[in-house]
C-alpha atoms as a PDB file:
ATOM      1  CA  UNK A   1       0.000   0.000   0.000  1.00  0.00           C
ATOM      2  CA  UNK A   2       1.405   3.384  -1.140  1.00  0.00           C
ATOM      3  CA  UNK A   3       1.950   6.587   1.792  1.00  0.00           C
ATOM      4  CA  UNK A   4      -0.643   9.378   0.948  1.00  0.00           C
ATOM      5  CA  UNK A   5      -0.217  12.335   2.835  1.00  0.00           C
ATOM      6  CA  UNK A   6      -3.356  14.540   3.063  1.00  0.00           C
ATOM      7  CA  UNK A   7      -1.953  17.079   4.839  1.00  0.00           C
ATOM      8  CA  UNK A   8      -1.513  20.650   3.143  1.00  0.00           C
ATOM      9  CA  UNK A   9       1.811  22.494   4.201  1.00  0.00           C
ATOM     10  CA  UNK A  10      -0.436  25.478   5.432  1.00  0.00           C
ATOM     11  CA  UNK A  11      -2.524  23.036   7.816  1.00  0.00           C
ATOM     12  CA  UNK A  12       0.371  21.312   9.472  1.00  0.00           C
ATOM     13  CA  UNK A  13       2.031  24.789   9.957  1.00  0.00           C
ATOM     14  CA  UNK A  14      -0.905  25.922  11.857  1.00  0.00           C
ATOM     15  CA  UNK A  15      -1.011  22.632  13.967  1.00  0.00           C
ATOM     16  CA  UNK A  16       2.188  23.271  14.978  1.00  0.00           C
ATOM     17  CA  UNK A  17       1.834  27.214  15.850  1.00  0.00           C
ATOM     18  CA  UNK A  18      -1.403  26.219  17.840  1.00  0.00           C
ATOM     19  CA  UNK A  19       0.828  22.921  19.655  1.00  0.00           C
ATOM     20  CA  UNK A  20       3.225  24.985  20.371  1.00  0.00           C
ATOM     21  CA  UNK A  21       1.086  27.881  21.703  1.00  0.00           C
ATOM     22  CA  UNK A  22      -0.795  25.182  23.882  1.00  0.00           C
ATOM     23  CA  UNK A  23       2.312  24.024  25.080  1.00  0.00           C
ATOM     24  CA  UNK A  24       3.416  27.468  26.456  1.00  0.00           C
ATOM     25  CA  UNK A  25      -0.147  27.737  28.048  1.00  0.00           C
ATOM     26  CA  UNK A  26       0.042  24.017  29.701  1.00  0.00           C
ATOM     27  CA  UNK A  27       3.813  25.390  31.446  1.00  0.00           C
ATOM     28  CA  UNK A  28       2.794  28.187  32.454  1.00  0.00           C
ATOM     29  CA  UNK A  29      -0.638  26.884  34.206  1.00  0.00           C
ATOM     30  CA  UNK A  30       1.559  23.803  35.491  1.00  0.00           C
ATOM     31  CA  UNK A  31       4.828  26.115  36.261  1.00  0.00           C
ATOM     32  CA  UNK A  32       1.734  28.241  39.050  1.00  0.00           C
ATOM     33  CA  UNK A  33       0.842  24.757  40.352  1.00  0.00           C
ATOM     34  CA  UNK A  34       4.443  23.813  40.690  1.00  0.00           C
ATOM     35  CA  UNK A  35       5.038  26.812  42.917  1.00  0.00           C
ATOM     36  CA  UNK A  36       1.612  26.150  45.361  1.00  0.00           C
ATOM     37  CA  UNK A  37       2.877  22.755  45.405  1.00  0.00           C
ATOM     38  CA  UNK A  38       6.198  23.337  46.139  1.00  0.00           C
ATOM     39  CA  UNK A  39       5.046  26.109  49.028  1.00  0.00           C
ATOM     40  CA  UNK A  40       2.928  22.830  50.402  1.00  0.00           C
ATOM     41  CA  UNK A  41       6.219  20.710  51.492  1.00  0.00           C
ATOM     42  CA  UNK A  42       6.510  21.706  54.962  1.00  0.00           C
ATOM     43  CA  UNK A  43       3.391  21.148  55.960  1.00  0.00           C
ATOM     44  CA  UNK A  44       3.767  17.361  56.086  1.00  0.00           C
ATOM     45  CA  UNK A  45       6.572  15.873  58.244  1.00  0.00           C
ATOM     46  CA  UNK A  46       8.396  12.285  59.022  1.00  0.00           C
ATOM     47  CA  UNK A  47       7.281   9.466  56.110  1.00  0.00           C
ATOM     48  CA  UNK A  48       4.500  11.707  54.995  1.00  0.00           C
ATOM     49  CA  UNK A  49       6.871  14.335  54.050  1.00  0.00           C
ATOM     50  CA  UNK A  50       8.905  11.600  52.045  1.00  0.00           C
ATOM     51  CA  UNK A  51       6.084  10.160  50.490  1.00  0.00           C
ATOM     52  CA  UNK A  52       5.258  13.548  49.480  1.00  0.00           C
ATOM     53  CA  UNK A  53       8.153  14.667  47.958  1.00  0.00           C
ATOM     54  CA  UNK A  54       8.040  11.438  46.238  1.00  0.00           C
ATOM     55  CA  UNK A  55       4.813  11.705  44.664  1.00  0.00           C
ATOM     56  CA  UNK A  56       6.088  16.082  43.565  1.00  0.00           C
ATOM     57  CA  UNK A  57       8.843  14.594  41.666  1.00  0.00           C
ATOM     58  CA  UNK A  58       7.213  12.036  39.989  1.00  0.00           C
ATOM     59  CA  UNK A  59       4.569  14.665  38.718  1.00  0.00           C
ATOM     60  CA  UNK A  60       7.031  17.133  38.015  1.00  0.00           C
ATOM     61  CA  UNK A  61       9.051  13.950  35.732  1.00  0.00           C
ATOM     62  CA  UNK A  62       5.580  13.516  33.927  1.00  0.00           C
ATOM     63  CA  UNK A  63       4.906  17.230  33.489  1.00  0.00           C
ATOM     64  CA  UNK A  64       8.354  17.530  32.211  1.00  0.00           C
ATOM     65  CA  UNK A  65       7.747  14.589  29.649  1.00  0.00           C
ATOM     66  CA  UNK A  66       4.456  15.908  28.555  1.00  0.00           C
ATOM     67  CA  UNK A  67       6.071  19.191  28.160  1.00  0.00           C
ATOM     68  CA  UNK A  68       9.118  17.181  25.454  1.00  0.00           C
ATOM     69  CA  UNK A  69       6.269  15.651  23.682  1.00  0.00           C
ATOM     70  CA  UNK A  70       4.238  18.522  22.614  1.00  0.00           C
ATOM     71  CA  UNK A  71       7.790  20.383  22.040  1.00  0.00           C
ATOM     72  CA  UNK A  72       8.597  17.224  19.675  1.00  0.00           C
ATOM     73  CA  UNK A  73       5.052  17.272  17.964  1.00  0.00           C
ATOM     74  CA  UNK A  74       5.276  20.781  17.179  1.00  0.00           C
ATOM     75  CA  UNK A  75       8.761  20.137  15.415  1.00  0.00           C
ATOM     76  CA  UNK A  76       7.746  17.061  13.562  1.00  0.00           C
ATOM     77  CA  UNK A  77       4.507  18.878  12.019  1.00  0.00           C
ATOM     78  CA  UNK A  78       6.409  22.316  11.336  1.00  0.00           C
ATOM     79  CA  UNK A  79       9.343  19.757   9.658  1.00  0.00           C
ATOM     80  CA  UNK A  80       6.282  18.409   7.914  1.00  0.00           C
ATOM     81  CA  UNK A  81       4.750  21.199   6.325  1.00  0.00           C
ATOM     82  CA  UNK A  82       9.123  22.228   5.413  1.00  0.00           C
ATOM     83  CA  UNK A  83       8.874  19.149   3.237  1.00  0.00           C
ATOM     84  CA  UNK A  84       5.775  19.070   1.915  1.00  0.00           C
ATOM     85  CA  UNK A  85       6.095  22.530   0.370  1.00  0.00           C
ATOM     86  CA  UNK A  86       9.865  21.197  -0.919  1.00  0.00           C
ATOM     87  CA  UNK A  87       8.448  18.177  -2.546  1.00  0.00           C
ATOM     88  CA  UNK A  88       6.115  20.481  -4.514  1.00  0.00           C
ATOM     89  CA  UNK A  89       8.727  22.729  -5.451  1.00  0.00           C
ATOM     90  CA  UNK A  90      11.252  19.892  -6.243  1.00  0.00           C
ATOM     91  CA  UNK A  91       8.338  18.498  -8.190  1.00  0.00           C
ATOM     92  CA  UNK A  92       7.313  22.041 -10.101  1.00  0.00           C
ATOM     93  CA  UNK A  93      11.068  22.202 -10.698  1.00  0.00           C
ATOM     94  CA  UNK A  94      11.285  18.751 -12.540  1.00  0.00           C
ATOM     95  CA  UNK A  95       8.417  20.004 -15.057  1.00  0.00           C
ATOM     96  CA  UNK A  96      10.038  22.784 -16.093  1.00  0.00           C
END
C-alpha cells in the first residue's frame, strides 16, 4: 500500500503554531501549580513528608515529559509542512 499524505503544508504549519502555543499555556498553568505545590512541602513531616516529595517529583518527571512531547510534535509537524512545500517545489522544478 502506497503513503498518501493529506496534509496541506499550510494546515500542518498551523497545527504546529497552535501545539506549540498550547504548550506554552500548559507550562505556564503547570509552572503556578508547581510553585503552590512546592510552598505545600513543609506542611507534612516524618514518612509523609517523604512520600510527598516522592509523589512532587514524579509529577514534576511527567509534566516535564508531557512538556518534550508537545515540544517534539510541534517540530515534527512544522518539519512536515518544510517538506511538503519542498516536494512540490522539487516536483514544479522537474516540469520545467
Amino acid at each position: 500500500m502506497s503513503a498518501e499524505i493529506k496534509l496541506r503544508a499550510d494546515e500542518a504549519r498551523s497545527h504546529a503554531d497552535d501545539v506549540r502555543k498550547t504548550k506554552e499555556e500548559a507550562q505556564q498553568l503547570m509552572d503556578s501549580l508547581r510553585n503552590r505545590i512546592d510552598g505545600l512541602v513543609d506542611s507534612f513531616t516524618g514518612r509523609t513528608h517523604d512520600k510527598f516529595i516522592e509523589r512532587i517529583d514524579e509529577w514534576k518527571s511527567s509534566n516535564d515529559e508531557m512538556n518534550e512531547a508537545l515540544y517534539n510534535l510541534g517540530q515534527f509537524l512544522e518539519t512536515a509542512a518544510n517538506t511538503i512545500e519542498q516536494v512540490d517545489t522539487d516536483l514544479a522544478s522537474q516540469l520545467g
